[in-house]
C-alpha atoms as a PDB file:
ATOM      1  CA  UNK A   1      33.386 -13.458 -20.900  1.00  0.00           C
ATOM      2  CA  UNK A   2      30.956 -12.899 -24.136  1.00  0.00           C
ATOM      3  CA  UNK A   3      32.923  -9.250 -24.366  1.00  0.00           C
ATOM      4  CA  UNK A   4      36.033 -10.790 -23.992  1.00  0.00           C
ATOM      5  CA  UNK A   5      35.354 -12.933 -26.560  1.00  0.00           C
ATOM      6  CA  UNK A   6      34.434 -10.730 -29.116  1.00  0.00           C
ATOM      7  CA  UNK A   7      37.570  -8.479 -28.368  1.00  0.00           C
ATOM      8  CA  UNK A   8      39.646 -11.572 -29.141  1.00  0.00           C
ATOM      9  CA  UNK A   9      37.531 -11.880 -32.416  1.00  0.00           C
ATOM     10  CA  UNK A  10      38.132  -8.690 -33.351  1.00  0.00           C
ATOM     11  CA  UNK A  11      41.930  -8.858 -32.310  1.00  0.00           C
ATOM     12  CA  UNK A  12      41.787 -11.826 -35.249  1.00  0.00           C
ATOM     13  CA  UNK A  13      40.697  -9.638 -37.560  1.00  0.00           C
ATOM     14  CA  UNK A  14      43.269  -6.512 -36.701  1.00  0.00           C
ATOM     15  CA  UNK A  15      44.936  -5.000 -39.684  1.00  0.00           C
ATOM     16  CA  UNK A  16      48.301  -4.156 -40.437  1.00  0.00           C
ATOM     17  CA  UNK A  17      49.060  -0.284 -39.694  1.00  0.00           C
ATOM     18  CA  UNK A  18      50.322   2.683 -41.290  1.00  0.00           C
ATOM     19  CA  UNK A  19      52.511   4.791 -40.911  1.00  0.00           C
ATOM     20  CA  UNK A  20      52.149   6.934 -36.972  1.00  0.00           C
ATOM     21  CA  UNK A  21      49.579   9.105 -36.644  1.00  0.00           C
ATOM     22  CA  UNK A  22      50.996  12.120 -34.056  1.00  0.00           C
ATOM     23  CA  UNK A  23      48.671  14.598 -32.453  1.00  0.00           C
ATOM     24  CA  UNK A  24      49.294  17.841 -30.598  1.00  0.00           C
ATOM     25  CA  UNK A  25      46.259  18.431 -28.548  1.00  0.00           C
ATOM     26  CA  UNK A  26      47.569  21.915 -26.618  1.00  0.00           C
ATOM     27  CA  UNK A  27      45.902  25.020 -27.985  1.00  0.00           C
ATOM     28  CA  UNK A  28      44.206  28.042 -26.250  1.00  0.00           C
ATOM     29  CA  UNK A  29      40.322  27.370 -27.533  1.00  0.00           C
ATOM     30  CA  UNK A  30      39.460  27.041 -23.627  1.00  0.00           C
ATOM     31  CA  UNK A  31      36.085  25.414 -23.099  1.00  0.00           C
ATOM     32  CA  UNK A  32      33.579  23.648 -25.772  1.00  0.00           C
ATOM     33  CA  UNK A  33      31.571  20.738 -26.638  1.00  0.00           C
ATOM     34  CA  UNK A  34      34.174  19.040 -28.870  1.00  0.00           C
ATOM     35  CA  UNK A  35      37.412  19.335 -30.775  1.00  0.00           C
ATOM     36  CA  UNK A  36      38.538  17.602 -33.714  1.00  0.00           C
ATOM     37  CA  UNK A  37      42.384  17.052 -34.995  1.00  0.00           C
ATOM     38  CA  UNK A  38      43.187  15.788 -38.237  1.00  0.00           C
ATOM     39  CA  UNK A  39      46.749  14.673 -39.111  1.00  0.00           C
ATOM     40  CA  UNK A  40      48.126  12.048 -41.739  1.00  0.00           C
ATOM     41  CA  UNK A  41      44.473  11.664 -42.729  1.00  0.00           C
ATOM     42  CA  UNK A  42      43.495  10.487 -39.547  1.00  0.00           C
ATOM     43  CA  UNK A  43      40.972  12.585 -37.457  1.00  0.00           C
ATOM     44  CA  UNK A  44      39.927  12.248 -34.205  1.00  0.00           C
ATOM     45  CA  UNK A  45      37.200  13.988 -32.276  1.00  0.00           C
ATOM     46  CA  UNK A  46      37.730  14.283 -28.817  1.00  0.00           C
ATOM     47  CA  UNK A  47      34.514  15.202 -26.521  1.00  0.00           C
ATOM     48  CA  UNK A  48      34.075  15.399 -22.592  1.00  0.00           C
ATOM     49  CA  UNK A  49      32.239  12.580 -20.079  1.00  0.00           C
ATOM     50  CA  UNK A  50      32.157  10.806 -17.414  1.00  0.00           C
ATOM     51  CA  UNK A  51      32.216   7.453 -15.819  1.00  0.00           C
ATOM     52  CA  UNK A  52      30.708   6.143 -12.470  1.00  0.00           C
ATOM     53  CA  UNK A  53      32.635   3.862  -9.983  1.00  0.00           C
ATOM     54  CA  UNK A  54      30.909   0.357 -11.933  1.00  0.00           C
ATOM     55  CA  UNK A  55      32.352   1.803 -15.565  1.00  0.00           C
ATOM     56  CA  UNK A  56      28.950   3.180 -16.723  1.00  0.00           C
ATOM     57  CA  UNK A  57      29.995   6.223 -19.030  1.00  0.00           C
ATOM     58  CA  UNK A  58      27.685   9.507 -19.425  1.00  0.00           C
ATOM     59  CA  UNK A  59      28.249  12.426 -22.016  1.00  0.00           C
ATOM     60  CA  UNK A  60      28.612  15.404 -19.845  1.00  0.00           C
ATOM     61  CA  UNK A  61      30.745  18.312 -18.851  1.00  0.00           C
ATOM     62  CA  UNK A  62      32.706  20.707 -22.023  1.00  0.00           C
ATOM     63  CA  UNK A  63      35.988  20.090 -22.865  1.00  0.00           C
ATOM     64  CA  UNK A  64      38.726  22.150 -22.385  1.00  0.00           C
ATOM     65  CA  UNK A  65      41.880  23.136 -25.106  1.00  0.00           C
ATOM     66  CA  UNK A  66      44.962  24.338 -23.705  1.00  0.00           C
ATOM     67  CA  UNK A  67      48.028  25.269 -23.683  1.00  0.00           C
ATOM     68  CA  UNK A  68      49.193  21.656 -21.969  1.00  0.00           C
ATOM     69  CA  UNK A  69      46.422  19.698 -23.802  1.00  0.00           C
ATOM     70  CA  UNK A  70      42.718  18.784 -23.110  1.00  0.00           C
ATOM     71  CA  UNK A  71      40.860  19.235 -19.756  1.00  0.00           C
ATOM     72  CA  UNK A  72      36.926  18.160 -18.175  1.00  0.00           C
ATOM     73  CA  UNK A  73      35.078  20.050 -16.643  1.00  0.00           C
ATOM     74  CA  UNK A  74      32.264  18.329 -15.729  1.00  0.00           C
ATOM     75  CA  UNK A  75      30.432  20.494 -13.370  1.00  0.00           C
ATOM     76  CA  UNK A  76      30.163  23.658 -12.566  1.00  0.00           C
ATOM     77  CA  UNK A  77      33.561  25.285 -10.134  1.00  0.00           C
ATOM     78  CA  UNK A  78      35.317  21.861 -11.570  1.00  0.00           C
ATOM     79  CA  UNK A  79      38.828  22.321 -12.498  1.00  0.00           C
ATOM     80  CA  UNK A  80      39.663  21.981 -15.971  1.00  0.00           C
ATOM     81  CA  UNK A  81      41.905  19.168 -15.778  1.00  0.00           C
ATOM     82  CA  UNK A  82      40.719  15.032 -15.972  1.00  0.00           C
ATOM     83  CA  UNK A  83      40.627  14.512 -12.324  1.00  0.00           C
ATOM     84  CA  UNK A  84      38.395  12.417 -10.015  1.00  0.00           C
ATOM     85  CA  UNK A  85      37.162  14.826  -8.161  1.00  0.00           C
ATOM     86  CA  UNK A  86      33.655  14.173  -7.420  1.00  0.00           C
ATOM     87  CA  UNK A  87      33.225  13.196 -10.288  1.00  0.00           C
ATOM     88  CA  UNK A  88      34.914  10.723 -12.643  1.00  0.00           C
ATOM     89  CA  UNK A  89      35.865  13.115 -15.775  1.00  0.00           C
ATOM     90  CA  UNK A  90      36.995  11.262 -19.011  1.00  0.00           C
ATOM     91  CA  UNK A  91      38.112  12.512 -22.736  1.00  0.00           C
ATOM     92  CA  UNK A  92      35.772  10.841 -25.537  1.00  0.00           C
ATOM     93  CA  UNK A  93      38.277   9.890 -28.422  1.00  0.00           C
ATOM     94  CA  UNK A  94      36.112   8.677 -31.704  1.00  0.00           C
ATOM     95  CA  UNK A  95      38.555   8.288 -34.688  1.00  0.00           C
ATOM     96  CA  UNK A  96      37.033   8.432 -38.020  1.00  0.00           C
ATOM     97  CA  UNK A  97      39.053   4.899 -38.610  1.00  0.00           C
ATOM     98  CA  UNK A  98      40.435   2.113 -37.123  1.00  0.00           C
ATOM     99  CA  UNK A  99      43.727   2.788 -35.219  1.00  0.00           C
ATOM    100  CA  UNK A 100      46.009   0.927 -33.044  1.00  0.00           C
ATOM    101  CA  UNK A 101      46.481   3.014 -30.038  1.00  0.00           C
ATOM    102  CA  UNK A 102      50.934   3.641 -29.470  1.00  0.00           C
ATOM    103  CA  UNK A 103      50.892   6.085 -26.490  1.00  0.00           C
ATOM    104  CA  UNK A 104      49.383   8.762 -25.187  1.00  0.00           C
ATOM    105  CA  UNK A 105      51.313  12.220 -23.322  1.00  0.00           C
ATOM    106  CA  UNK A 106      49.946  13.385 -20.012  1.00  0.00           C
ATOM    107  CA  UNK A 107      50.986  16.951 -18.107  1.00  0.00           C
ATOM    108  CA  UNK A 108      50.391  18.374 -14.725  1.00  0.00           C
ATOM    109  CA  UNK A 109      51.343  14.994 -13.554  1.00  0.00           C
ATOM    110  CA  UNK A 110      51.902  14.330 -10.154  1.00  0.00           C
ATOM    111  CA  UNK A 111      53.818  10.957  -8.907  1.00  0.00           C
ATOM    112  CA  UNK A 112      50.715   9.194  -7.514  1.00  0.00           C
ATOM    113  CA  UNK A 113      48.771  10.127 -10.569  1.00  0.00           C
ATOM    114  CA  UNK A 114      47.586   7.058 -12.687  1.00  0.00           C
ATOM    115  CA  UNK A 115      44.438   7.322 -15.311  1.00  0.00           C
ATOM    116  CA  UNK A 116      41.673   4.299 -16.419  1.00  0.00           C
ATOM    117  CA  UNK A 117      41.769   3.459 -20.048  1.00  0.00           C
ATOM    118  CA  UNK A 118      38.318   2.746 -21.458  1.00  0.00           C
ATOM    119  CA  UNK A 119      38.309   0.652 -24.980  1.00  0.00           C
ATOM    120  CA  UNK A 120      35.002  -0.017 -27.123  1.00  0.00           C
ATOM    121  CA  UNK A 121      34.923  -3.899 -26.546  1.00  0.00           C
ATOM    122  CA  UNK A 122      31.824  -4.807 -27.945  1.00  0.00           C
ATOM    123  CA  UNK A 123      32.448  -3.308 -30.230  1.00  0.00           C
ATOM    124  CA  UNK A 124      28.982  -1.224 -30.315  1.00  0.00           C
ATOM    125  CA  UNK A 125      29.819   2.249 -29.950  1.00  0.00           C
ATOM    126  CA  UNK A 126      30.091   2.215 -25.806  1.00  0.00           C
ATOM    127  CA  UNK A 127      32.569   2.546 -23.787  1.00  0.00           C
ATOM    128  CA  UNK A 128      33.810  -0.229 -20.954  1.00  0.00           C
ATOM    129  CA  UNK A 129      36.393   0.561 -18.490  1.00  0.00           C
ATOM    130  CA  UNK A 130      39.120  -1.938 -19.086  1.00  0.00           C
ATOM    131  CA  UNK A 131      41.717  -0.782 -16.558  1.00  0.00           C
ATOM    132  CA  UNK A 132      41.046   1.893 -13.297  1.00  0.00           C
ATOM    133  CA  UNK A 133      44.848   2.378 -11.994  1.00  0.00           C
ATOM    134  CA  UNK A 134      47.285   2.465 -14.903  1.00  0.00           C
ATOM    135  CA  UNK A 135      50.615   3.892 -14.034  1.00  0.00           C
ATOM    136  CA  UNK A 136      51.378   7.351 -15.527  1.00  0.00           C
ATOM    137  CA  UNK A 137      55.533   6.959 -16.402  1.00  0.00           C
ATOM    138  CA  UNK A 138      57.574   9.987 -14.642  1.00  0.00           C
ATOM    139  CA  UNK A 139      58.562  11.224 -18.284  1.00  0.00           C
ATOM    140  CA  UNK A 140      54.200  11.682 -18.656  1.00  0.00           C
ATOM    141  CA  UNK A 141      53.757   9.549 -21.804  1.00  0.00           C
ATOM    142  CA  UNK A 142      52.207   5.702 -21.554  1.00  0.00           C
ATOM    143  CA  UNK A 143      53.614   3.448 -24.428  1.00  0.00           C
ATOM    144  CA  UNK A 144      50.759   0.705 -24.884  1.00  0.00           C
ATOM    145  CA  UNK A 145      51.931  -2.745 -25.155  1.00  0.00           C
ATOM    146  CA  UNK A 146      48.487  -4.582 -25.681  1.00  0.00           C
ATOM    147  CA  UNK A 147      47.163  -4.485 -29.166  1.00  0.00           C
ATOM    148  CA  UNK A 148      44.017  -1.941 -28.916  1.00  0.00           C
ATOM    149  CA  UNK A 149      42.602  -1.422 -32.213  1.00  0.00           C
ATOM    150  CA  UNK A 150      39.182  -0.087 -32.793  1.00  0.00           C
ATOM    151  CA  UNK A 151      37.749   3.602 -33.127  1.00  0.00           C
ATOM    152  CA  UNK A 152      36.260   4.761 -29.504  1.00  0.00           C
ATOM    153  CA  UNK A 153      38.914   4.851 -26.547  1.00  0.00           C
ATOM    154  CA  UNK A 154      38.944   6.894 -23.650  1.00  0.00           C
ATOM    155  CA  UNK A 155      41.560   8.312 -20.757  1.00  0.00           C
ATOM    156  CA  UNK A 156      40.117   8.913 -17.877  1.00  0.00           C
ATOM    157  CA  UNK A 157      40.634   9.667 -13.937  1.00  0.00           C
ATOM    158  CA  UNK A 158      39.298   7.733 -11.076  1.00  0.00           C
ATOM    159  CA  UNK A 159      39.649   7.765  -7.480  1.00  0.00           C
ATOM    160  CA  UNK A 160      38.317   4.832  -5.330  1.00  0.00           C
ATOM    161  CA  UNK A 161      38.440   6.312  -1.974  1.00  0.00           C
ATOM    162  CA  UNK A 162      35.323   8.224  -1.385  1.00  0.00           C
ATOM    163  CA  UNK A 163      36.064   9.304   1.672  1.00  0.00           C
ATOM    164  CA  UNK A 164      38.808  11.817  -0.561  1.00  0.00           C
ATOM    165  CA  UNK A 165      36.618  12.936  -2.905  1.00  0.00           C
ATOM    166  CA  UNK A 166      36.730  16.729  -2.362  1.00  0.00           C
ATOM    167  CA  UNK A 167      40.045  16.598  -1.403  1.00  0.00           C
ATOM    168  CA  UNK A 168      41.837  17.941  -4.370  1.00  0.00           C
ATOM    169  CA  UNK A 169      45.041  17.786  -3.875  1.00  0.00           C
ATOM    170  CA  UNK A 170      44.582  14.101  -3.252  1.00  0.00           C
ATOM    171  CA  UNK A 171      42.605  13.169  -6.326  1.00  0.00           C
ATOM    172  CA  UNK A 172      44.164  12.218 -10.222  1.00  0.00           C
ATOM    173  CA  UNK A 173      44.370  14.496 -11.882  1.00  0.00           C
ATOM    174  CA  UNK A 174      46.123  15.544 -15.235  1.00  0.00           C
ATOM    175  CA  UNK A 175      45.534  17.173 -18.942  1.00  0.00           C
ATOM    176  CA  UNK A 176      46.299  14.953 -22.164  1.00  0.00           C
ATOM    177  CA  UNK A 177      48.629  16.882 -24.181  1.00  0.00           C
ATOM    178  CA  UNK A 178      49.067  14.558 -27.180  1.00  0.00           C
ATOM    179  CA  UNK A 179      48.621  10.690 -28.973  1.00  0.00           C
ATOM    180  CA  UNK A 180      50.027   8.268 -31.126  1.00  0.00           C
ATOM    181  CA  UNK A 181      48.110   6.101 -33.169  1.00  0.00           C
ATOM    182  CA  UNK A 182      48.643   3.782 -36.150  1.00  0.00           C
ATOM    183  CA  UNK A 183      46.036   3.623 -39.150  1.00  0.00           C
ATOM    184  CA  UNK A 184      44.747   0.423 -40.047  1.00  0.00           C
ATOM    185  CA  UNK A 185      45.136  -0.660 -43.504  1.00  0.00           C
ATOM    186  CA  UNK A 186      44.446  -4.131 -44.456  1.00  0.00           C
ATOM    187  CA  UNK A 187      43.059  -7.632 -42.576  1.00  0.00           C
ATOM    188  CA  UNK A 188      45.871  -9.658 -41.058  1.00  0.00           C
ATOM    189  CA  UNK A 189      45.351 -13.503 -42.369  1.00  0.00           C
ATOM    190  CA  UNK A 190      43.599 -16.022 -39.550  1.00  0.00           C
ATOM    191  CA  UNK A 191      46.939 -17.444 -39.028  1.00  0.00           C
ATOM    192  CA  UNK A 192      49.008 -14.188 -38.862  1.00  0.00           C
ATOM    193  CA  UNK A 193      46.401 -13.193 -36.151  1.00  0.00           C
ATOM    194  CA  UNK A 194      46.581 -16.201 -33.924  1.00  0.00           C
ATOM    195  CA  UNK A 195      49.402 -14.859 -31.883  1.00  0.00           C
ATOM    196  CA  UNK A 196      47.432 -11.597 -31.140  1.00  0.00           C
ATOM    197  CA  UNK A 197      44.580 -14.266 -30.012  1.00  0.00           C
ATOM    198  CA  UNK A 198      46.926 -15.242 -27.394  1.00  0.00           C
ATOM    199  CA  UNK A 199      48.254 -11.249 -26.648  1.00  0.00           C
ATOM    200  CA  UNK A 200      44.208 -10.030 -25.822  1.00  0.00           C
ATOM    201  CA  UNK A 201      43.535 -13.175 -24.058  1.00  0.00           C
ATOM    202  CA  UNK A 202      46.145 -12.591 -21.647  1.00  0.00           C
ATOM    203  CA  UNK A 203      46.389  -8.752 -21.433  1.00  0.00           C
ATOM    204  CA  UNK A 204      42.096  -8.316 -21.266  1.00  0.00           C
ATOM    205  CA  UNK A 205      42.588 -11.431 -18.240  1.00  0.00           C
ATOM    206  CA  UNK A 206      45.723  -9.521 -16.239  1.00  0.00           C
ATOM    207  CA  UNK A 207      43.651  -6.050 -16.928  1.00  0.00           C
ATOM    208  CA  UNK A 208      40.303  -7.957 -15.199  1.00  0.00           C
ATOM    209  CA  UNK A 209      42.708  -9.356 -12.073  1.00  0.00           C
ATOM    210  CA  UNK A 210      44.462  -6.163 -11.205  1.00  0.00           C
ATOM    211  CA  UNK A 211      40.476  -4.675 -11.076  1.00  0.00           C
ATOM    212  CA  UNK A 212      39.134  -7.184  -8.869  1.00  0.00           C
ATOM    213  CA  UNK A 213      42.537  -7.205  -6.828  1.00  0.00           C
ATOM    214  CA  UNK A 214      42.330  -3.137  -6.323  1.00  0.00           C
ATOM    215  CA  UNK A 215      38.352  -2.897  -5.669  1.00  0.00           C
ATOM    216  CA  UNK A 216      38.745  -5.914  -3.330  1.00  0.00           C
ATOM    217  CA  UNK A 217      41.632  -4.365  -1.099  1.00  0.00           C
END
């Protein structure tokens, strides 16, 4: 609840955006520690992780550039795509500002695929898992309805049945080829804000239910 809280706070204080911030994240510089894109002075560095079943997130693995976007591989003989398999894999993505996430482009994409969006709610530069099973669309790009604003996000993949864990061809599993975001630029007034009070109130509580719901099942 004291997170939750604080996200609403900050949710008062959201700022107006920009204009769209696109990025192209396919490229052939294969493995590394990090990447950085910069594009309508936005930039965004983008570094490898992973999280554990309970949402506790871990720096490890290299990150992969490619032709169809950003990979994990988080272990040695992993595949370089974000999957689940064996271990939860996840793409860092610290902005050097405050954006309001818009949508973000998956390939390899297979119909049962979904990924777990991780969002900075303290905020204090860590990670929570907000969501474990959102929805990739067919046409592989996620438009985000909630207001998320902040600097630290994450996409990752997570499977819940152990029993399938090195089962590839059962686990999520995809590369992020691009993202939209929207610069911040100045503070919304209290009263402006109060019906994005209402929005993270009610997104943050359906996001907690459908996590209970799945892990309970």
């Amino acid at each position: 609840m004291k997170k939750i809280l604080v996200a609403c706070a900050f949710l008062l204080c959201t700022s107006m955006a920009a204009q769209a911030a696109t990025f192209d994240f396919s490229g052939n510089g294969g493995l590394a520690s990090s990447y950085s894109f910069t594009n309508d002075g936005v930039t965004v560095t983008t570094t490898p992780g992973v999280f554990s079943d309970a949402g506790t997130v871990y720096s490890q693995g290299r990150i992969g550039q490619y032709s169809t976007g950003l990979g994990i591989s988080s272990y040695r003989g992993d595949s370089h795509q974000v999957d689940g398999n064996y271990r939860n894999d996840f793409v860092n993505f610290s902005f050097d500002q405050n954006v309001t996430i818009k949508s973000v482009s998956f390939s390899y994409v297979d119909r049962d695929d979904e990924f777990t969006f991780l969002f900075d709610l303290g905020p204090n530069g860590v990670l929570d898992a907000i969501n474990y099973s959102v929805d990739i669309p067919s046409n592989g790009t996620y438009i985000f309805q909630g207001i998320w604003t902040g600097s630290l996000f994450g996409i990752g993949a997570f499977d819940d049945d152990t029993s399938r864990r090195w089962q590839r061809s059962n686990m999520d599993d995809f590369k992020i080829s691009g993202m939209v975001v929207d610069p911040v630029i100045s503070t919304v007034p209290l009263p402006a804000a109060l019906p994005l009070y209402g929005a993270g109130i009610a997104i943050l509580g359906f996001f907690g239910w459908r996590r209970k719901k799945r892990l309970a099942s």
